[in-house]
Protein backbone atom coordinates (compact mmCIF):
# COMPACT_ATOMS: atom_id res chain seq x y z
CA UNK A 1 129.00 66.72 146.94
CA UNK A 2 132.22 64.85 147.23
CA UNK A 3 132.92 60.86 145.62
CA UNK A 4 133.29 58.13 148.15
CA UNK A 5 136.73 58.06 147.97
CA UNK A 6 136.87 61.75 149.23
CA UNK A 7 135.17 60.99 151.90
CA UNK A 8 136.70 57.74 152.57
CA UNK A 9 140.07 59.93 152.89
CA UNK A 10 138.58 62.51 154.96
CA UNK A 11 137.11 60.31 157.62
CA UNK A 12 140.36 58.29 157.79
CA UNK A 13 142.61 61.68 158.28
CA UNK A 14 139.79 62.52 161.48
CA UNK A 15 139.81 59.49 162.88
CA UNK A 16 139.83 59.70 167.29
CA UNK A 17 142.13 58.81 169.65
CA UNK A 18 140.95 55.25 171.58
CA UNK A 19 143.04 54.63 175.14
CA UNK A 20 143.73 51.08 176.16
CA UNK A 21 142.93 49.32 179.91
CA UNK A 22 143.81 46.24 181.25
CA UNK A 23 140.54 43.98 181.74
CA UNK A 24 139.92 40.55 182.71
CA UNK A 25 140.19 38.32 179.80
CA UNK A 26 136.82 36.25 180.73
CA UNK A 27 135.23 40.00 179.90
CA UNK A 28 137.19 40.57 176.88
CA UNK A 29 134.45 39.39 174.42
CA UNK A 30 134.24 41.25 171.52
CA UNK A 31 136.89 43.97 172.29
CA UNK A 32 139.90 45.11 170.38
CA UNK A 33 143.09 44.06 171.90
CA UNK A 34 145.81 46.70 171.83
CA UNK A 35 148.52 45.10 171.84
CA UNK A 36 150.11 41.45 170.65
CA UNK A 37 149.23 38.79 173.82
CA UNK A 38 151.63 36.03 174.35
CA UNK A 39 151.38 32.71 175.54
CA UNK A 40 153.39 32.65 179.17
CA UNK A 41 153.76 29.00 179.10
CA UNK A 42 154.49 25.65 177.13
CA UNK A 43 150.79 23.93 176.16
CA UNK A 44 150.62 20.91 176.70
CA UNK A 45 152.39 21.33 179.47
CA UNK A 46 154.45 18.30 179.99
CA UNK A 47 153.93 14.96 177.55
CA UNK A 48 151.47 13.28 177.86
CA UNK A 49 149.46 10.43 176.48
CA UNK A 50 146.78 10.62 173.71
CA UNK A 51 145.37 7.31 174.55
CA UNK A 52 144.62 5.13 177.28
CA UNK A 53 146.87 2.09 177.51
CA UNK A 54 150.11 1.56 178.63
CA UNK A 55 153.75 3.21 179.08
CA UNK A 56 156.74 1.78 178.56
CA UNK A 57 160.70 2.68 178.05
CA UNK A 58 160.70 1.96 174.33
CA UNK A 59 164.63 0.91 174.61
CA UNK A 60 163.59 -2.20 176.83
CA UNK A 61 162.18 -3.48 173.61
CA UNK A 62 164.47 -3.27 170.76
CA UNK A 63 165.42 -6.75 170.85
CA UNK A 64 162.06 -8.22 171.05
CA UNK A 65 160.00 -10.57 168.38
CA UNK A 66 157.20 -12.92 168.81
CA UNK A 67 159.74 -15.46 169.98
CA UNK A 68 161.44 -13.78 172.16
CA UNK A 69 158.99 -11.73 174.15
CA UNK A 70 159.30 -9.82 177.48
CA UNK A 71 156.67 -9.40 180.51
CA UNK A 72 156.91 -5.32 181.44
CA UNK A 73 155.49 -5.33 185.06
CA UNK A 74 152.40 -3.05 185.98
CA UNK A 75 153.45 -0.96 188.62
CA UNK A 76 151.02 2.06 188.78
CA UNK A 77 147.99 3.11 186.99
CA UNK A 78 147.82 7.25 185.91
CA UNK A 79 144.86 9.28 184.99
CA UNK A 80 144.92 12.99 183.75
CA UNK A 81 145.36 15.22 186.52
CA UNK A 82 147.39 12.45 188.71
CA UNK A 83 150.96 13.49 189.43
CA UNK A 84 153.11 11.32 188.06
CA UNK A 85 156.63 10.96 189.76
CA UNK A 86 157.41 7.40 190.71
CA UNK A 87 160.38 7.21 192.80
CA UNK A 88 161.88 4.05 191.77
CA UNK A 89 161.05 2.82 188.02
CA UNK A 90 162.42 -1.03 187.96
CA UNK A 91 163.92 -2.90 184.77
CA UNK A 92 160.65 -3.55 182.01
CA UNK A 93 158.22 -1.89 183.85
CA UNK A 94 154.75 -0.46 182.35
CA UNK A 95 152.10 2.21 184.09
CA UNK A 96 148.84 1.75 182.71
CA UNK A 97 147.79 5.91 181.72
CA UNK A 98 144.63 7.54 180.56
CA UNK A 99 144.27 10.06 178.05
CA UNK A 100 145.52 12.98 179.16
CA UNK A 101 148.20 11.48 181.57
CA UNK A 102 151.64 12.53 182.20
CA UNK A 103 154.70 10.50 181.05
CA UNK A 104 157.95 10.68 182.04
CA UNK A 105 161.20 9.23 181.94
CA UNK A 106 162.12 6.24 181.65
CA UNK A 107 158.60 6.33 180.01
CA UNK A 108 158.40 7.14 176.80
CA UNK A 109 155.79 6.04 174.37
CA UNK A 110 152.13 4.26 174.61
CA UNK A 111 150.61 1.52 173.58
CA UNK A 112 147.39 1.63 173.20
CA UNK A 113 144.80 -0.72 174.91
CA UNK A 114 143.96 -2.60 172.17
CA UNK A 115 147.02 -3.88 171.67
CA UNK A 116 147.47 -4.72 175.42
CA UNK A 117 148.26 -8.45 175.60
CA UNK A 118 147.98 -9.22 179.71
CA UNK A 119 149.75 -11.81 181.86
CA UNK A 120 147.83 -14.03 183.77
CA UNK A 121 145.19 -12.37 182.46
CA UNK A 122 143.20 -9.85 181.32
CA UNK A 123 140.85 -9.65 184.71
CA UNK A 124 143.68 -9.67 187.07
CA UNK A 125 146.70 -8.52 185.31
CA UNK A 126 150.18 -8.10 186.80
CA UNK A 127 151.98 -8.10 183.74
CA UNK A 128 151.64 -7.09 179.92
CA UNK A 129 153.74 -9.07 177.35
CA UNK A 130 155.24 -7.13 174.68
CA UNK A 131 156.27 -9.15 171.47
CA UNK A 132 158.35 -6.61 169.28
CA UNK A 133 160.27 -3.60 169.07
CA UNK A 134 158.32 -0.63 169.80
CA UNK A 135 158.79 2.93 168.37
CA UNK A 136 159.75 5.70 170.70
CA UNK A 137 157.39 8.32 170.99
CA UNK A 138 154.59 6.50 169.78
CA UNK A 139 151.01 8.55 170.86
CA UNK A 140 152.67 11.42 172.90
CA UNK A 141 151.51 15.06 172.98
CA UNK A 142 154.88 16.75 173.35
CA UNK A 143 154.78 19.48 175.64
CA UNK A 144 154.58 23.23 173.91
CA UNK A 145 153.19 21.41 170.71
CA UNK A 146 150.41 23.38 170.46
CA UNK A 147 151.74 26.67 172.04
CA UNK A 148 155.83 27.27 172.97
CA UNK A 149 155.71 30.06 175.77
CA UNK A 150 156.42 33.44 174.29
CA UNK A 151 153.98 32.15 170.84
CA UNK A 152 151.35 34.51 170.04
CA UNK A 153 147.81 33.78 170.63
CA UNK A 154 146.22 37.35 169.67
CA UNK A 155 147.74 39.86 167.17
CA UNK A 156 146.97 43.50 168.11
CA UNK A 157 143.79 44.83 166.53
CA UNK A 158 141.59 41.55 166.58
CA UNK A 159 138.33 41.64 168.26
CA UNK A 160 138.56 38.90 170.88
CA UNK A 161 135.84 36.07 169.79
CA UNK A 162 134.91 32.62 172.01
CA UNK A 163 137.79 30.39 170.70
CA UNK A 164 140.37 32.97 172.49
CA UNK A 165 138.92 33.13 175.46
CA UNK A 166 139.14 29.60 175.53
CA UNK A 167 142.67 29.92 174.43
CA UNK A 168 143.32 32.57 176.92
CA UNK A 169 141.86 30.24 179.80
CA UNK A 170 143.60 26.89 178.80
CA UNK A 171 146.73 29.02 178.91
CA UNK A 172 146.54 31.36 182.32
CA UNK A 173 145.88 34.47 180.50
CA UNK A 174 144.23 36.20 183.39
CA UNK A 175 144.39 39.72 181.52
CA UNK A 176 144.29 41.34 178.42
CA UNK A 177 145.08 45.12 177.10
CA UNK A 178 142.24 46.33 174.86
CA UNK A 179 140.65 49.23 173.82
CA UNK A 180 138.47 51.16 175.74
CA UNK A 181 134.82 51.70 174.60
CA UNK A 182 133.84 54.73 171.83
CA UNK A 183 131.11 56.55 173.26
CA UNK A 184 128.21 56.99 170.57
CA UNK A 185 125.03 59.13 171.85
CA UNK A 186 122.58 58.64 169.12
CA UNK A 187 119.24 60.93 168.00
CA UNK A 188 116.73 59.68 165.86
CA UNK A 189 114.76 62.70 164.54
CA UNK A 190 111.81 64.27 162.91
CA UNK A 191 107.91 64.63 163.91
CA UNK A 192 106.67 61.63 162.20
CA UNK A 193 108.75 59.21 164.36
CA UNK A 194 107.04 57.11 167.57
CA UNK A 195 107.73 54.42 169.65
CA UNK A 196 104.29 53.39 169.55
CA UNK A 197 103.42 50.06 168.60
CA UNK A 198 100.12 51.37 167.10
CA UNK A 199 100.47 54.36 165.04
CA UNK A 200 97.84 56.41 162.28
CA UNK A 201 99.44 56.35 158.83
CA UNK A 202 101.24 59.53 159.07
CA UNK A 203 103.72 57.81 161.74
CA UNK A 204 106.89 56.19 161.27
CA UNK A 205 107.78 53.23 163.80
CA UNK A 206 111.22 54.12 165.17
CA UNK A 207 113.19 51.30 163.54
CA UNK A 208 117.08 52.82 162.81
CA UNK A 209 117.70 53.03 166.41
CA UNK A 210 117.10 49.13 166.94
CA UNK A 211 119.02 48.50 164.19
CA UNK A 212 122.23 50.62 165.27
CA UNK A 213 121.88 48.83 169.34
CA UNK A 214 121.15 45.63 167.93
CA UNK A 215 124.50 45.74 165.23
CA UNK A 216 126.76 47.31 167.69
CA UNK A 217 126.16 44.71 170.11
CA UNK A 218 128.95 42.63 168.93
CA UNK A 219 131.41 45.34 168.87
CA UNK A 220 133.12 46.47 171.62
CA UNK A 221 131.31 50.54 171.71
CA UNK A 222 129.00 52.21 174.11
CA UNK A 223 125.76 52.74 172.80
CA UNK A 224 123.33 55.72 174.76
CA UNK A 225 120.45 56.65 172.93
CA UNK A 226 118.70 59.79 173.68
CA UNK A 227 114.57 61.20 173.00
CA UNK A 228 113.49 61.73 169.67
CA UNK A 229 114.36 64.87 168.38
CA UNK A 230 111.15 67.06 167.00
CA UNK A 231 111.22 69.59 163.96
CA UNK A 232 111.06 72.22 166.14
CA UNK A 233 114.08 71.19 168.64
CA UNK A 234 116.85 73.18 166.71
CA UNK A 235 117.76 74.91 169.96
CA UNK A 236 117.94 71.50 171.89
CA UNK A 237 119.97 69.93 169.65
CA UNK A 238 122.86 72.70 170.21
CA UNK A 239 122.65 72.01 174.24
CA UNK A 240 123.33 68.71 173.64
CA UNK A 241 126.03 68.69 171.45
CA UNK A 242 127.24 71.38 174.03
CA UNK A 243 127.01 69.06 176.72
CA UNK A 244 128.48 65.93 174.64
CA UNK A 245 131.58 67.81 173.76
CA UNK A 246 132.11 68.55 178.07
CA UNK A 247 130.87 64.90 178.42
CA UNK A 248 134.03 63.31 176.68
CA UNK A 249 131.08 61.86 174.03
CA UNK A 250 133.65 59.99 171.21
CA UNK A 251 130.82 59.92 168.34
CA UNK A 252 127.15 61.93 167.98
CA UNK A 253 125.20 59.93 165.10
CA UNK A 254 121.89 61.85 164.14
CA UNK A 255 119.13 60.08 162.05
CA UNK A 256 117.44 62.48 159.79
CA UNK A 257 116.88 65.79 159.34
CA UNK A 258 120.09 66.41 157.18
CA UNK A 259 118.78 66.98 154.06
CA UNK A 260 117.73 70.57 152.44
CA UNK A 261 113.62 70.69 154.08
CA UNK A 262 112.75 73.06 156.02
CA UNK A 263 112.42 71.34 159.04
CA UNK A 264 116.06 69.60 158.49
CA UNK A 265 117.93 71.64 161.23
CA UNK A 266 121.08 69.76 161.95
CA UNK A 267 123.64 70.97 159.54
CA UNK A 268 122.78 74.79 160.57
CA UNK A 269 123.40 73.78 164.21
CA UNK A 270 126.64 71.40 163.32
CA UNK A 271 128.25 74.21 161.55
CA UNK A 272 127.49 76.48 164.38
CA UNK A 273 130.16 74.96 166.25
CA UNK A 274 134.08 74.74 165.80
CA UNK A 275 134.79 72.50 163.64
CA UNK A 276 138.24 70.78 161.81
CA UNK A 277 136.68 68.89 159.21
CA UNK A 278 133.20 68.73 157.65
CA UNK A 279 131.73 67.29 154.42
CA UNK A 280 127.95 67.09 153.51
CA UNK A 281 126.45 65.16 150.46
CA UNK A 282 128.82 62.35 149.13
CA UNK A 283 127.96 60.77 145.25
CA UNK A 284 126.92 56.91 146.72
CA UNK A 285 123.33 55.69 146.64
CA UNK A 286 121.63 54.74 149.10
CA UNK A 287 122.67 57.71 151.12
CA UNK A 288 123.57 60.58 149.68
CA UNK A 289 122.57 62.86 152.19
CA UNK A 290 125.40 61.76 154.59
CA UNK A 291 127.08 63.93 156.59
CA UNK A 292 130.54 64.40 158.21
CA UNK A 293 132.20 66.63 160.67
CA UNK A 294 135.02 66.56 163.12
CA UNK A 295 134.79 68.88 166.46
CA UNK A 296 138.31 71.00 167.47
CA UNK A 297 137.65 68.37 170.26
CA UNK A 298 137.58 64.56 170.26
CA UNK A 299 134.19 64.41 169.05
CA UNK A 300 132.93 63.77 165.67
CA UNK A 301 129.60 63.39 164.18
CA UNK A 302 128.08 61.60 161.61
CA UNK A 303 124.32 62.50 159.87
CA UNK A 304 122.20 59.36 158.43
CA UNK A 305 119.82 59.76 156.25
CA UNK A 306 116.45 59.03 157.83
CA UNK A 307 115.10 56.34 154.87
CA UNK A 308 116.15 52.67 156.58
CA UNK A 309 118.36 51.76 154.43
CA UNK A 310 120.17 54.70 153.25
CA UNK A 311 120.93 54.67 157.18
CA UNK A 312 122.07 51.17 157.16
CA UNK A 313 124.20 51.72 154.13
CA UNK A 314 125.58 55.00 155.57
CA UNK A 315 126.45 52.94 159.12
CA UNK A 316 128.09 50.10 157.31
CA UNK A 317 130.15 51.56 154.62
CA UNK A 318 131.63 55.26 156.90
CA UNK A 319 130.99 54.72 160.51
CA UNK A 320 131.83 50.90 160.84
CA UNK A 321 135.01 51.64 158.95
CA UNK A 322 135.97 54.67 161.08
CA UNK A 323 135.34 52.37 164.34
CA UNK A 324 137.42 49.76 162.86
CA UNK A 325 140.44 52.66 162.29
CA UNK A 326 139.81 54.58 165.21
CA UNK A 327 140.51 51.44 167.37
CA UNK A 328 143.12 50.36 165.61
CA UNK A 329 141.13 46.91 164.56
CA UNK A 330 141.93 44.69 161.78
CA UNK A 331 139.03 45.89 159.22
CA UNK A 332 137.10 43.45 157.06
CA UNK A 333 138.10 42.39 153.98
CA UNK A 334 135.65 41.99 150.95
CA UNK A 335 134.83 38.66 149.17
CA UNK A 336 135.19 39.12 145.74
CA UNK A 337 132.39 37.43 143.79
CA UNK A 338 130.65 37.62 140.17
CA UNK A 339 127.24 38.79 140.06
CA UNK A 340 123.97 36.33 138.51
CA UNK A 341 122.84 39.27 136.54
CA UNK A 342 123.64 42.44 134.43
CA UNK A 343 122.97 45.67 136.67
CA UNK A 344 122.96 49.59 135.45
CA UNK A 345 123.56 52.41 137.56
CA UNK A 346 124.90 56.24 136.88
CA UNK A 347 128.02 56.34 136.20
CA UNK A 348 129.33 59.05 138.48
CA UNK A 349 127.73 57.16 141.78
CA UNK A 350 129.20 54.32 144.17
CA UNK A 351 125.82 52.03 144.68
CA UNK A 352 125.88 49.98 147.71
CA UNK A 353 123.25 46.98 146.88
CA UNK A 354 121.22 44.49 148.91
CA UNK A 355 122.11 40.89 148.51
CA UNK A 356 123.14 37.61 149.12
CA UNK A 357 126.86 36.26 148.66
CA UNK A 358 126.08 31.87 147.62
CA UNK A 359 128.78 29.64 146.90
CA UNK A 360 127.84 27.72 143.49
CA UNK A 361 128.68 23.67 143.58
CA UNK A 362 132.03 24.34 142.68
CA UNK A 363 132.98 26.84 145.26
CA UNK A 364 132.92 29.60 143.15
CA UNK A 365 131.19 33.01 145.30
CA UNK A 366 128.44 34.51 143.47
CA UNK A 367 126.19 37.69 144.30
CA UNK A 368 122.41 37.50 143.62
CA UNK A 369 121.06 41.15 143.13
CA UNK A 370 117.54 41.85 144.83
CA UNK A 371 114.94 43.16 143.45
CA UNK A 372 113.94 46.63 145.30
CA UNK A 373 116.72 48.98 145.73
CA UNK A 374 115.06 51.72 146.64
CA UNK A 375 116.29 53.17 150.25
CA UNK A 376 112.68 52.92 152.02
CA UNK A 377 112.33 48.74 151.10
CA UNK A 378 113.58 46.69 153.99
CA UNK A 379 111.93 43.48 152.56
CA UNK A 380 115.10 42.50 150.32
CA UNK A 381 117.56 44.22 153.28
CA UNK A 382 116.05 41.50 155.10
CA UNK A 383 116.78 38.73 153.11
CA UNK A 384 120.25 39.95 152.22
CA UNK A 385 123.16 39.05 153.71
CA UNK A 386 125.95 41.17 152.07
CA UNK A 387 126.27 44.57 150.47
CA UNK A 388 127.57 44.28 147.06
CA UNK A 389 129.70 47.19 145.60
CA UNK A 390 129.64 48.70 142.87
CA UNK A 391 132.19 51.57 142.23
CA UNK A 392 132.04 54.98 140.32
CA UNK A 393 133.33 55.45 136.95
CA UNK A 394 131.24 52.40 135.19
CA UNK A 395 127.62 52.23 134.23
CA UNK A 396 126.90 48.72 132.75
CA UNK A 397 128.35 45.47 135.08
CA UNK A 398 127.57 42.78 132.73
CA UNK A 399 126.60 39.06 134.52
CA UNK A 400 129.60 37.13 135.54
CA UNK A 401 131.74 40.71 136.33
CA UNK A 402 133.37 40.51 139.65
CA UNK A 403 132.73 42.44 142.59
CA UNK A 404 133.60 43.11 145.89
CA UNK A 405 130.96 41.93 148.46
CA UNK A 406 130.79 42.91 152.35
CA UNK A 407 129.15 41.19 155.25
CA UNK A 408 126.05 43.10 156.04
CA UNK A 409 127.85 42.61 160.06
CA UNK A 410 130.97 43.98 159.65
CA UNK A 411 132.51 40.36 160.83
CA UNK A 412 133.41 38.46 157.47
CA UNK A 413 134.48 35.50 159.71
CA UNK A 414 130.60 34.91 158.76
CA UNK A 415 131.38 33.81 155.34
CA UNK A 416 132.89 30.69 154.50
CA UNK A 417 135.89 31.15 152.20
């Protein structure tokens, strides 16, 4: 067996080789962008006003006071969207404007409606009287205040969320470069497991797979699963990672069957083939069966242990990470926190441990340890929300120790810093 740095630094040296396309960027959810995207234009853009009332040439009123008032002459009313050249602009003249609307010279700040005093009146107004000096610039949106053309909007290596598509809309964006999607065929293995909904006691509900679909959902990867593989299917196994390695296949994940049983075929077959990297057994817990090779090809493959959460662990702490490097995506970053209680492990083994990450009343991030660690209880995995981690080398972390906690999603844009 090998420690999890070791295998941390093999997997990183094997990463794959991702190519980019071009894509619409109302499709882009949830894909890596490959490259830095750039705002083409100034947003807002051209002023405008960020209230409704009325426009005026702030110079026209630098002499003014409540005794010597003017009377600024109505001569158009603008909404958002309503172009807003006016071919001749008289002496002390005002344009009523709704939020949103343009302003242009000689135009050049607001004031707002509630301020409006009107001449004859307010029903039927021709005129509005202004009383003192008004400041220029006064409730304008400049144009490019938000984003100057050429600004970034997307740094190569984020996964593309909502807010930028929204960004990418407001701003013409039409498309982006990204990534193109891994290719993961998946096996679940082993007699015992069914897709029945009813099963004796000597089944095992398929539950892994769900949980690999279901995660990968919000990452931009293709996921095709395959039929169960039995004890007996040794020979099946090899003519399909034959045909995945013709099939330009990215990633083969097994579930099972990697340990030393009798029936646990797929290292033999694995190391049947040609292969530039391997590794099986690594010191963490859960998940100590896991299992590493790279192909002379493309592909790779990764073994999970068949116990739930072993598998989970496996997926979140080796193949997430791999994904995130392999696509060149800006990896997660842990949330340090102090745990709520002591906790003793072997000293020699990296323990990855079902949790949840709270924030106390002062702000301070603290991880509460479940009860239930073992790799076949999915009640606590349930409630949990992080992983925390707990390195090699140490055997007592005392209550109030820090550690370094990881979303149990991969996305710690979860967590509120």
């Amino acid at each position: 067996m090998i420690d999890y740095k070791k295998a941390i630094s093999i997997i990183k040296k094997n990463k794959i080789k991702i190519n980019s396309e071009v894509i619409l960027s109302i499709n882009s959810i949830n894909r890596i962008s490959s490259s830095n995207v750039y705002s083409p234009c100034n947003y807002p853009a051209a002023n405008n006003t960020s209230f409704d009332g009325y426009a005026v040439n702030s110079k026209e009123t630098k002499n003014l006071t409540k005794s010597k008032f003017e009377k600024f002459k109505i001569i158009k009313t603008l909404a958002a969207g309503d172009n807003p050249k006016i071919k001749k602009v008289p002496k002390f003249s005002s344009i009523e404007v709704m939020t949103g609307a343009i302003i242009q010279k000689p135009f050049d700040t607001v004031i707002p409606i509630e301020n409006i005093k009107y001449f004859p009146n307010k029903h039927k107004p021709i005129y509005i009287i202004v009383n003192k000096k008004i400041k220029k610039n006064n409730n304008i949106r400049f144009s490019g205040s938000d984003y100057k053309k050429g600004e970034t909007v997307l740094t190569k290596g984020q996964i593309i969320q909502p807010n930028h598509i929204l960004a990418f809309k407001t701003l013409g964006i039409e498309k982006v470069l990204v990534k193109k999607k891994p290719k993961i065929v998946f096996y679940s293995t082993g007699n015992e497991i069914t897709n029945d909904v009813k099963i004796p006691n000597w089944k095992v509900r398929n539950s892994n797979n769900h949980y690999l679909k279901s995660f990968l959902k919000n990452f931009p990867i293709e996921f095709k699963e395959k039929k169960i593989l039995r004890d007996n299917d040794s020979e099946k196994f090899k003519k399909e990672i034959k045909n995945n390695l013709a099939s330009n296949v990215d990633m083969v994940v097994t579930c099972g069957a990697i340990s030393a049983g009798k029936f646990d075929f797929v290292p033999k077959i694995i190391k049947h083939f040609r292969l530039k990297k391997y590794f099986k057994g690594v010191t963490i817990r859960p998940g100590k069966p896991l299992m590493f090779a790279k192909f002379k090809k493309q592909m790779v493959f990764f073994g999970l242990p068949g116990n739930p959460i072993s598998s989970a662990a496996c997926f979140r702490f080796f193949i997430l990470p791999f994904f995130y490097l392999s696509l060149g995506a800006k990896a997660d970053t842990p949330i340090i926190a102090q745990i709520k209680s002591t906790f003793i492990k072997k000293k020699n083994y990296t323990r990855f441990i079902k949790g949840r990450l709270l924030f106390s009343n002062k702000g301070r991030a603290e991880f509460k340890i479940f009860k239930g660690q073992e790799s076949y209880k999915i009640n606590p995995f349930s409630k949990s929300n992080s992983w925390g981690f707990f390195t090699e080398g140490k055997t007592i972390f005392k209550k109030g120790t820090f550690i370094k906690c990881y979303s149990s999603t991969g996305i710690n844009e979860l967590f509120i810093k």
